[in-house]
Protein backbone atom coordinates (compact mmCIF):
# COMPACT_ATOMS: atom_id res chain seq x y z
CA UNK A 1 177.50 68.32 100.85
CA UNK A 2 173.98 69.10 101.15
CA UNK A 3 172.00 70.26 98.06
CA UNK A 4 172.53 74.03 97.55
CA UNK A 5 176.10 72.75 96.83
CA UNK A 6 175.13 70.28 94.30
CA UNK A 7 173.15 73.00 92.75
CA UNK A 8 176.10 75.32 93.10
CA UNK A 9 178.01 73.09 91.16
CA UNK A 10 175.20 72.45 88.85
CA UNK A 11 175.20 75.82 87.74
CA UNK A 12 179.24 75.70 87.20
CA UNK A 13 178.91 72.60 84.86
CA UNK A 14 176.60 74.40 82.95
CA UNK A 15 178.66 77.58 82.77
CA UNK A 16 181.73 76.03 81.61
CA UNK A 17 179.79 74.00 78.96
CA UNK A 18 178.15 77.35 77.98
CA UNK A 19 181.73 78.90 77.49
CA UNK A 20 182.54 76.66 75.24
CA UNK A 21 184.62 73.66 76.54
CA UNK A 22 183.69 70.10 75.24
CA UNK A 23 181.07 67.84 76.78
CA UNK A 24 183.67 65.38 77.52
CA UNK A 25 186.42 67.20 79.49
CA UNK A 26 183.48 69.32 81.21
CA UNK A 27 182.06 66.09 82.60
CA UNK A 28 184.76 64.47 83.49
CA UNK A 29 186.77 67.10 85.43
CA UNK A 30 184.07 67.86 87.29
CA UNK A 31 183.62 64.35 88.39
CA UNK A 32 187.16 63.68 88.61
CA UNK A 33 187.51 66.95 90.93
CA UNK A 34 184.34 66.00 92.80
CA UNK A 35 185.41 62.47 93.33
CA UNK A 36 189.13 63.74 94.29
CA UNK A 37 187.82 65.56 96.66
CA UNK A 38 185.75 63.60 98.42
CA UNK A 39 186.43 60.20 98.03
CA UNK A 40 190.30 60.37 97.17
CA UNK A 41 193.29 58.06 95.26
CA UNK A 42 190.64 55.74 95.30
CA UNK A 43 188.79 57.58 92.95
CA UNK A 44 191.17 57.67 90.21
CA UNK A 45 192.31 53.62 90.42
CA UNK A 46 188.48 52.85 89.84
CA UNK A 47 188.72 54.68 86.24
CA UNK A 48 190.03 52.16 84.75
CA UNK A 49 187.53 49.28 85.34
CA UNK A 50 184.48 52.10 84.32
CA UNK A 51 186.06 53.35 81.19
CA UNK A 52 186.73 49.73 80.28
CA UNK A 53 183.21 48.59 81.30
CA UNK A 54 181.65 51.55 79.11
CA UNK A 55 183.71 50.78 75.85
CA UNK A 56 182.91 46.95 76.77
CA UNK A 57 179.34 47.41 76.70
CA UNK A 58 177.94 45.45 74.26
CA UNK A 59 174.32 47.31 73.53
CA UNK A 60 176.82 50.72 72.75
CA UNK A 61 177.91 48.71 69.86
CA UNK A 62 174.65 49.81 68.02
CA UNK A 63 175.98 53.12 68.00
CA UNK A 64 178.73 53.04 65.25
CA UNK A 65 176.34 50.49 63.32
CA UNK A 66 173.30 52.76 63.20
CA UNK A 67 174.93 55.44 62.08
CA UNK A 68 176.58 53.59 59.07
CA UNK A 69 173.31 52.60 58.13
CA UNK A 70 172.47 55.51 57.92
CA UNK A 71 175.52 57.18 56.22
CA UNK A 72 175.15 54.25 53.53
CA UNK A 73 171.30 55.20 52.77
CA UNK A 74 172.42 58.65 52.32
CA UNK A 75 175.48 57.89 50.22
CA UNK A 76 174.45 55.28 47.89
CA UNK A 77 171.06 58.10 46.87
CA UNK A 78 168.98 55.63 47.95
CA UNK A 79 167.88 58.31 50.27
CA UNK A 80 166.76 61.00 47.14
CA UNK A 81 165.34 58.73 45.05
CA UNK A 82 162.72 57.80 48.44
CA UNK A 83 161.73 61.56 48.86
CA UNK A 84 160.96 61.47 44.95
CA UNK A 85 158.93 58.74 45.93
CA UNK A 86 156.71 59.96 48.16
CA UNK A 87 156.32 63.48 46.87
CA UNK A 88 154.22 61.31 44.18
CA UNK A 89 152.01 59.84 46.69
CA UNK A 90 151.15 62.81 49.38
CA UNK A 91 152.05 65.85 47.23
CA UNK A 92 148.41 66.26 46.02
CA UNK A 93 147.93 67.42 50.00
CA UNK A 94 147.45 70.62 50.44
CA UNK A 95 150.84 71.71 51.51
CA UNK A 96 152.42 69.82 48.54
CA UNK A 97 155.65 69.12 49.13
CA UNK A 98 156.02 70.41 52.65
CA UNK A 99 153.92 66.93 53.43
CA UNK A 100 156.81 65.06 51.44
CA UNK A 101 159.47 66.61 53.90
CA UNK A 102 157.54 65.34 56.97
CA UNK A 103 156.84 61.58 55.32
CA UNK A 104 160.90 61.46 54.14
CA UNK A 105 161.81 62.55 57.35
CA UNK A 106 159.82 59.83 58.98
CA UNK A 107 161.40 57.28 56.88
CA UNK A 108 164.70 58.36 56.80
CA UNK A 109 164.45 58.54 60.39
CA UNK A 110 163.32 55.04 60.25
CA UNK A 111 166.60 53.58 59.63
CA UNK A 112 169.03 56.28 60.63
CA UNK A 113 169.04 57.09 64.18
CA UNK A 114 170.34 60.75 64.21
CA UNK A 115 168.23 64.12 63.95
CA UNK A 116 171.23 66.28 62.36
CA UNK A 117 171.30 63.57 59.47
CA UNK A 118 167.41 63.46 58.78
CA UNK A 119 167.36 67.32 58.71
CA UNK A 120 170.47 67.66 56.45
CA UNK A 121 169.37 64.61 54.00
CA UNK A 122 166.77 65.29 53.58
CA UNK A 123 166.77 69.27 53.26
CA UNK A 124 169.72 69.18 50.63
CA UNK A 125 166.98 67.29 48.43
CA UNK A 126 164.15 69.04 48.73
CA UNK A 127 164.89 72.41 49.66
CA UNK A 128 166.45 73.15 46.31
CA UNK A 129 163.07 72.23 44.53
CA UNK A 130 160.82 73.92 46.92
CA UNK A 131 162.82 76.95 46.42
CA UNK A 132 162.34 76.70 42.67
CA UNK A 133 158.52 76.20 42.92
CA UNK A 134 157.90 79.22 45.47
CA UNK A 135 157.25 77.36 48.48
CA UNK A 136 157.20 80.08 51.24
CA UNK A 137 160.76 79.97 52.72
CA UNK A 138 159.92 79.78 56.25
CA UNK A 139 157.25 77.35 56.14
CA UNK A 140 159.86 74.66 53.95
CA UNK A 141 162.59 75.66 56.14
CA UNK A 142 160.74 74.74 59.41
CA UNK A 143 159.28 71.90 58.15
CA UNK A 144 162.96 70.19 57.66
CA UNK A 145 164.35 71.24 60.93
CA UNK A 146 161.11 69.87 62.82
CA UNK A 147 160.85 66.92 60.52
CA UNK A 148 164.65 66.09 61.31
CA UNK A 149 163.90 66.08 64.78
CA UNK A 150 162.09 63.05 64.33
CA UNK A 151 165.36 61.24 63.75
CA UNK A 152 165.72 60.96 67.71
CA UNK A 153 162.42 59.27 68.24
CA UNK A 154 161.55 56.45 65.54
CA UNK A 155 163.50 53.73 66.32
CA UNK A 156 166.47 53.11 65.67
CA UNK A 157 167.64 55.85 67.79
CA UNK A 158 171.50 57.07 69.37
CA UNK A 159 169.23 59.40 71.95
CA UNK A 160 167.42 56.38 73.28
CA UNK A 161 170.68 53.89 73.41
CA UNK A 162 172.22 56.57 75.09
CA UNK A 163 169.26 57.01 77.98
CA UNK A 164 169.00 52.99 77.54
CA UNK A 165 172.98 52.34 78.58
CA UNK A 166 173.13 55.45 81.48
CA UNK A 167 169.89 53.86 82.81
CA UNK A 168 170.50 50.57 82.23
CA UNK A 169 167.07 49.75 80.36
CA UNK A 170 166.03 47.61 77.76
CA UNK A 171 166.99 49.31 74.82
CA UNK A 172 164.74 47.05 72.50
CA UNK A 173 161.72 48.13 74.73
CA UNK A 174 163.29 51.81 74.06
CA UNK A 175 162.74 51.60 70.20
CA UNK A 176 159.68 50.13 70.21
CA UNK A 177 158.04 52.46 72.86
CA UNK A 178 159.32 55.34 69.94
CA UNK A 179 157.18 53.68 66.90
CA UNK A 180 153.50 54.82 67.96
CA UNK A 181 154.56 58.41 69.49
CA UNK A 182 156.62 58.76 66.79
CA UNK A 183 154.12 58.55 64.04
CA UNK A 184 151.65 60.23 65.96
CA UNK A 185 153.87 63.13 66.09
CA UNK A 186 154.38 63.08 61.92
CA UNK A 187 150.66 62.90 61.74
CA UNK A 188 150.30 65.82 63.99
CA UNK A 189 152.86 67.95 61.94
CA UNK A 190 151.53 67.15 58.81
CA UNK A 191 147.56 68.25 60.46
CA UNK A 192 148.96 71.61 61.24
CA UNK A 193 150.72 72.04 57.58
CA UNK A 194 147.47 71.51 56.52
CA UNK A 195 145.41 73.51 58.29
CA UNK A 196 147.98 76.19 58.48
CA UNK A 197 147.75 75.55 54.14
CA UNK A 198 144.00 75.97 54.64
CA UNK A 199 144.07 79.55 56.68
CA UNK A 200 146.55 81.11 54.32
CA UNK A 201 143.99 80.70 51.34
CA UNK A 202 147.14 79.53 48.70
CA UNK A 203 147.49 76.01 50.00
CA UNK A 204 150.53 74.50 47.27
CA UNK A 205 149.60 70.85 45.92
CA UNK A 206 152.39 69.00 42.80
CA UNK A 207 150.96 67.89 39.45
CA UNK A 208 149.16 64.75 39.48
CA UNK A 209 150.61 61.09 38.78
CA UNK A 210 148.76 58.83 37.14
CA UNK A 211 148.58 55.19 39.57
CA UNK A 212 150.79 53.73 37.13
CA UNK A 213 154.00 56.48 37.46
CA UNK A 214 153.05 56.47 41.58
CA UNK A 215 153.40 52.64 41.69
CA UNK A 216 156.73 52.96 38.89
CA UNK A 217 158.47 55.45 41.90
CA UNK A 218 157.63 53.34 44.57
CA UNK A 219 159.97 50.87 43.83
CA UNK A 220 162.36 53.37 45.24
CA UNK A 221 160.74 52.86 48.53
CA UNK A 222 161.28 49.37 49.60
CA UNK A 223 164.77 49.75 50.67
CA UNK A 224 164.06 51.96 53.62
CA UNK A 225 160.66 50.00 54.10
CA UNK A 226 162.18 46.62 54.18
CA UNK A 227 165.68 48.33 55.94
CA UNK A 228 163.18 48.81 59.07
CA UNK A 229 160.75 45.82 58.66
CA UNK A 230 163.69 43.29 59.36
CA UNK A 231 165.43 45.58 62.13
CA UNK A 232 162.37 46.93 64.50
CA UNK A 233 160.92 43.09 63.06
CA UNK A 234 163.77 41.68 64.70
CA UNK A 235 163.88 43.26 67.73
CA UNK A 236 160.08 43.19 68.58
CA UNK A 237 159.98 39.34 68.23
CA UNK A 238 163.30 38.85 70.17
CA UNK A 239 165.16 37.15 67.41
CA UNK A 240 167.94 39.65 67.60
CA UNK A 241 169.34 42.10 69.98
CA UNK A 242 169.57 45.62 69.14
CA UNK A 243 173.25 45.34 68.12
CA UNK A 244 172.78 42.53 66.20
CA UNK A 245 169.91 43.84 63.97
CA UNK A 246 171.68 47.03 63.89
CA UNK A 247 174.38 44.63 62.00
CA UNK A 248 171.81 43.22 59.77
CA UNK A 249 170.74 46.38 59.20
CA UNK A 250 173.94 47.70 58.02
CA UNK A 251 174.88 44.47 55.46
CA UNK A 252 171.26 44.97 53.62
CA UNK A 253 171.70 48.61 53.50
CA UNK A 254 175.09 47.60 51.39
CA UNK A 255 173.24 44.91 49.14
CA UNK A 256 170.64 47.08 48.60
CA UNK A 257 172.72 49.87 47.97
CA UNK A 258 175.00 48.18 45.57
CA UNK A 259 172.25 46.35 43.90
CA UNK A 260 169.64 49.64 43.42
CA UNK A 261 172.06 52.52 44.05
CA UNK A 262 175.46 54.41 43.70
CA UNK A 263 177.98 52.33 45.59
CA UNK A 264 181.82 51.98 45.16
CA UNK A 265 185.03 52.03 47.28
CA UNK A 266 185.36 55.80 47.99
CA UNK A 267 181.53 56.22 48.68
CA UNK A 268 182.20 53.39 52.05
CA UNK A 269 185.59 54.85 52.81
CA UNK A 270 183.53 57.93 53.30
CA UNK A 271 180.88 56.55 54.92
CA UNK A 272 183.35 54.50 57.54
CA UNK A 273 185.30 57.85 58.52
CA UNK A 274 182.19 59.77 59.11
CA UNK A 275 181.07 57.18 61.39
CA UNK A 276 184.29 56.67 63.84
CA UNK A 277 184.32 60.43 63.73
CA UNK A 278 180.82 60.51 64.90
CA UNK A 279 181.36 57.64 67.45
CA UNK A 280 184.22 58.59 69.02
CA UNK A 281 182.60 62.15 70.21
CA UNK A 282 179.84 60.03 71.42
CA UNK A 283 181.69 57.23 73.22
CA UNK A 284 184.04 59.96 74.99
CA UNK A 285 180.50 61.68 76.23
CA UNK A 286 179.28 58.81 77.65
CA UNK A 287 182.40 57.75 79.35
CA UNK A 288 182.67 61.13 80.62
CA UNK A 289 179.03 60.70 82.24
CA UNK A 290 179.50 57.57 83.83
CA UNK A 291 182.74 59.07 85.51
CA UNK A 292 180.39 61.40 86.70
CA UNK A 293 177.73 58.85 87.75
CA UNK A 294 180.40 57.81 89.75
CA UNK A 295 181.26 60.65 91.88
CA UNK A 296 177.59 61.40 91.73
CA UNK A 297 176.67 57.94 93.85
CA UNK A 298 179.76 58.10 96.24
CA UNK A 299 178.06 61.48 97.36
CA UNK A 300 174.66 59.88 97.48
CA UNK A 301 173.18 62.96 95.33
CA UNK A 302 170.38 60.75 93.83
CA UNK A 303 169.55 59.25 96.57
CA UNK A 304 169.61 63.05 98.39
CA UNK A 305 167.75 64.99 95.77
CA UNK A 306 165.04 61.91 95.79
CA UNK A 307 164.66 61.93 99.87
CA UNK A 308 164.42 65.91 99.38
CA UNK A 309 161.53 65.96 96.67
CA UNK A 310 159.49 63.16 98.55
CA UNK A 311 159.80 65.12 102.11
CA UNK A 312 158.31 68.36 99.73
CA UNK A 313 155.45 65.75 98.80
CA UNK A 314 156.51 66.61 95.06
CA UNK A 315 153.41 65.03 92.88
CA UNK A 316 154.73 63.02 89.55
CA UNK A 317 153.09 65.55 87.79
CA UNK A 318 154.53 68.50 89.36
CA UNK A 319 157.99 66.75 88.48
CA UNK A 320 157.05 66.19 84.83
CA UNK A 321 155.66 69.78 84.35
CA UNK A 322 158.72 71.47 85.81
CA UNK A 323 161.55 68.66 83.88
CA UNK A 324 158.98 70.51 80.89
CA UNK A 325 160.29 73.97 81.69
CA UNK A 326 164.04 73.17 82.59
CA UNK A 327 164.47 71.27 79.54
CA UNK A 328 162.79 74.10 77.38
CA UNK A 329 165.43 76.65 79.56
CA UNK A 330 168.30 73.87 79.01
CA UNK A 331 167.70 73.31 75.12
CA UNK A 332 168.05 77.00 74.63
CA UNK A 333 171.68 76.47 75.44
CA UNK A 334 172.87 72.97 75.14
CA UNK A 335 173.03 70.46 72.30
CA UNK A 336 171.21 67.57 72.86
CA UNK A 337 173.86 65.13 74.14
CA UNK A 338 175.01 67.69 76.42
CA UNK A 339 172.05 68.24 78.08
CA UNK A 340 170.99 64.20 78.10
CA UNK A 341 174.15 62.55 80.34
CA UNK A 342 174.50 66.45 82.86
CA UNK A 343 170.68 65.60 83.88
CA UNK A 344 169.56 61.63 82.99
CA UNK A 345 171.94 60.57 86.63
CA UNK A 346 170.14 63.63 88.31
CA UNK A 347 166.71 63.37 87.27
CA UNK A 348 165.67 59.72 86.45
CA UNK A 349 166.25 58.27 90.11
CA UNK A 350 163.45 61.03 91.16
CA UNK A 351 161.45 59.89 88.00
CA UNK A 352 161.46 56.13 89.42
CA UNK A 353 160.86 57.05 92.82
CA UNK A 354 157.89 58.63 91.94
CA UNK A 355 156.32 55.71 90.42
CA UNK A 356 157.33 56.64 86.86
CA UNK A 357 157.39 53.84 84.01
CA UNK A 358 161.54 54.45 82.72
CA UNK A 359 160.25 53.30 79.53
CA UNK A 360 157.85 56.12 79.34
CA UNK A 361 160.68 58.14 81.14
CA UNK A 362 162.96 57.60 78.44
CA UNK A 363 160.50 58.75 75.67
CA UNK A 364 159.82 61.66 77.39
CA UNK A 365 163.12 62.32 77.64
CA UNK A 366 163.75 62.30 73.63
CA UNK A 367 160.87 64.20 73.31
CA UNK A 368 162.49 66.66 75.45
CA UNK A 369 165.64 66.70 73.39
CA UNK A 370 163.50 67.07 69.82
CA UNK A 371 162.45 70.33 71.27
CA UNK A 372 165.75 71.63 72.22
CA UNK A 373 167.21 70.76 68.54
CA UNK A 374 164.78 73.85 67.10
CA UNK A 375 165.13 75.85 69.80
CA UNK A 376 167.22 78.86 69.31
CA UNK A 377 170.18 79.78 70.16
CA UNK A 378 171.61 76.49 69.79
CA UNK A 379 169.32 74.26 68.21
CA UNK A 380 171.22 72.22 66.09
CA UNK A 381 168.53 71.69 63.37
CA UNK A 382 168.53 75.21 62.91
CA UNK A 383 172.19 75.79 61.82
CA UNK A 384 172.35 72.38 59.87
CA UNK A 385 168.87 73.75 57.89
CA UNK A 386 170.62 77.36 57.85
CA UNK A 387 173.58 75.56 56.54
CA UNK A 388 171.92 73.77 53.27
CA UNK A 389 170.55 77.07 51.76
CA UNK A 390 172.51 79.06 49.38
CA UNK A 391 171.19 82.26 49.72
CA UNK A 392 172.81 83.77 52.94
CA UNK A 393 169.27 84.46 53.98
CA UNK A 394 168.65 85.17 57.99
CA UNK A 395 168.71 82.60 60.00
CA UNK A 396 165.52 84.04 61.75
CA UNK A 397 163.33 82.63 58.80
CA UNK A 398 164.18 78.85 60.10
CA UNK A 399 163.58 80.10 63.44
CA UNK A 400 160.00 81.61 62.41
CA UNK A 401 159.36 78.45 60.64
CA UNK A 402 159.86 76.04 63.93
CA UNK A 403 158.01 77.99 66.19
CA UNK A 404 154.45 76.01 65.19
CA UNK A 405 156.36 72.37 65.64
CA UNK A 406 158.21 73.80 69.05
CA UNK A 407 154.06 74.11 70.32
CA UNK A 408 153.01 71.08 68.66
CA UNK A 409 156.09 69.20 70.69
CA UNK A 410 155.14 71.19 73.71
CA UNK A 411 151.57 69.93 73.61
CA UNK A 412 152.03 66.36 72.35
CA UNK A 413 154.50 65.87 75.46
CA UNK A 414 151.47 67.37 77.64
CA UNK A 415 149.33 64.65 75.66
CA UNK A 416 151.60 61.92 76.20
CA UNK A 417 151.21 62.45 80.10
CA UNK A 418 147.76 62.04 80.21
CA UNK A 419 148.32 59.05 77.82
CA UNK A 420 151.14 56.95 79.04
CA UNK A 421 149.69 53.60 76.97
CA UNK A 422 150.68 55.48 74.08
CA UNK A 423 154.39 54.99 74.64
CA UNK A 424 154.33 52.17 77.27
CA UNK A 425 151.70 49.77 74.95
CA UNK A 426 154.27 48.24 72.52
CA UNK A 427 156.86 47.14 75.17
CA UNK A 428 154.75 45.54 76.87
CA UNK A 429 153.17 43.71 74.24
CA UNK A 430 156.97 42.93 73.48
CA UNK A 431 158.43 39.00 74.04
């Protein structure tokens, strides 16, 4: 085949995805094609047993469980009453309330697992009363879409079971390696609100609480608090797999929901048929990949593009400085899934034979992602931001307000190079 054809096709995948044809069907007619072409019949009687041994795959089954939890959180309003919460405690910051979208994004994040869901969450609650106190638009508007994007990176996340099940890593180490990154990228957002509060000369801060009232809201915040104590708890000490605290997860999110918030019937009716629609788009993805995968190996295109980059004498961080660029290119154009299972078979064989930790790999790899969720044209924070207002503004303003975070994300990954312990610590420490 040789690789200017694999490129060749490459670039067709990513046309055809471009146009405007699902993930799924993209993916898997090229590899059924591919596959068809080279290695024959054959190709199409092994189907079966990889479709059935995707859907069988038992850490995937934290996919439709994460994202209840975090449908439940948002439909029982256990969800608003936590961004009340903590508007008490950091919106004496200067920066007021933006700080509150960063720390609710955090937590929300904390027990969701999806990006689009922190950003929409928690913008329908807040942007309504940063509107109404004259928060500068662009500023609140960037700070959701970049705070959503966090959603992908504290653990629980679908982006790292995803990387975990194509990779076939530990997706426990996977969360964990998230927590420290993660919250020193909230820290690092919530520096530059500050200083960026400071330079404009009208930083915004709320009306003081008295201790009493802050301690009186923050009731409201052990749900979400104790919702990913006992899951990432669980985990970390190996009582529980992923799946399994992912089901724990989901029958204290009910109790706690029922017990502290709204909760009937209709409200987890809703919540059930948002989450099969959600998991069925990504289960048909991922079997799509692997179909892929398959073609992919029978061609020996890993093991091809790996021989080629160590015969160039390629250094690791050449590779992670130019993954930096195409991703930034890549994000521009494809949603995050999309761009995760066309280059995770591609790239992460070259990653490992390079001497790269796939724990690390697989953080950079989110990291990657967050970045191409507020990147224009199709980053989908953008449009689900653009979405909650109500006043049919431009959608440049959410674009102008991302642009600081998009650096920020930029440099942090740089960071994070130079600082592997920072992702690669907690796993290790991990039983």
């Amino acid at each position: 085949m040789g690789i200017p054809v694999i490129s060749v096709a490459f670039l067709i995948s990513l046309a055809v995805l471009l146009v405007g044809i699902p993930v799924a069907v993209t993916l898997t007619a090229v590899g059924m094609l591919g596959g068809l072409t080279v290695i024959g019949l054959p190709m199409v009687e092994s189907l079966g047993s990889v479709v059935w041994g995707v859907q069988n795959d038992y850490a995937l089954t934290a996919i439709p469980l994460f994202i209840l939890l975090g449908e439940l959180l948002l439909r029982s309003g256990l969800a608003d009453r936590m961004y009340v919460a903590l508007s008490a405690w950091v919106g004496r910051l200067p920066g007021g309330l933006l700080h509150a979208n960063m720390t609710a994004c955090t937590l929300f994040a904390a027990t969701c697992g999806s990006s689009v869901a922190t950003a929409a969450t928690v913008g329908t609650v807040a942007l309504p009363t940063m509107r109404e106190r004259g928060y500068p638009l662009p500023a609140t508007l960037g700070s959701l879409a970049a705070g959503g994007t966090l959603g992908i990176l504290i653990p629980p996340s679908v982006a790292m079971l995803v990387y975990g099940s194509i990779t076939n890593n530990s997706v426990g180490k996977l969360f964990i390696a998230g927590v420290i990154p993660g919250i020193l990228l909230t820290l690092c957002f919530m520096a530059w609100i500050l200083l960026s509060s400071w330079r404009s000369g009208g930083a915004q801060v709320e009306v003081r609480l008295s201790f009493i009232d802050k301690l009186r809201l923050s009731k409201d915040l052990v749900p979400p608090f104790l919702i990913f104590g006992c899951v990432m708890g669980s985990i970390y000490t190996g009582l529980a797999t992923p799946t399994e605290s992912a089901a724990f997860g989901v029958l204290l999110a009910t109790a706690l929901g029922a017990a502290f918030g709204k909760f009937n019937l209709s409200i987890l009716h809703h919540c059930f048929r948002q989450t099969a629609s959600l998991t069925g788009m990504i289960a048909l993805i991922i079997v799509a990949a692997f179909v892929l995968n398959v073609t992919l190996n029978a061609l020996n295109i890993p093991q091809m593009l790996t021989t080629a980059v160590a015969s160039i004498g390629v250094t690791p961080t050449t590779f992670i400085f130019t993954l930096i660029a195409l991703y930034v290119v890549l994000g521009m154009f494809l949603e995050v899934l999309s761009m995760q299972v066309t280059t995770i078979p591609v790239v992460y064989p070259i990653a490992i034979s390079l001497g790269i930790d796939p724990i690390w790999f697989g953080v950079f790899i989110v990291l990657m992602s967050e970045i191409a969720l507020i990147t224009p044209p199709v980053g989908m924070n953008l449009y689900v931001v653009q979405g909650i207002r109500k006043d049919g503004g431009p959608i440049g303003d959410v674009i102008n307000g991302v642009i600081p975070y998009v650096v920020i994300l930029l440099l942090f990954t740089v960071f994070l190079w130079y600082l592997p312990e920072i992702a690669t610590w907690l796993p290790q420490k991990m039983s």
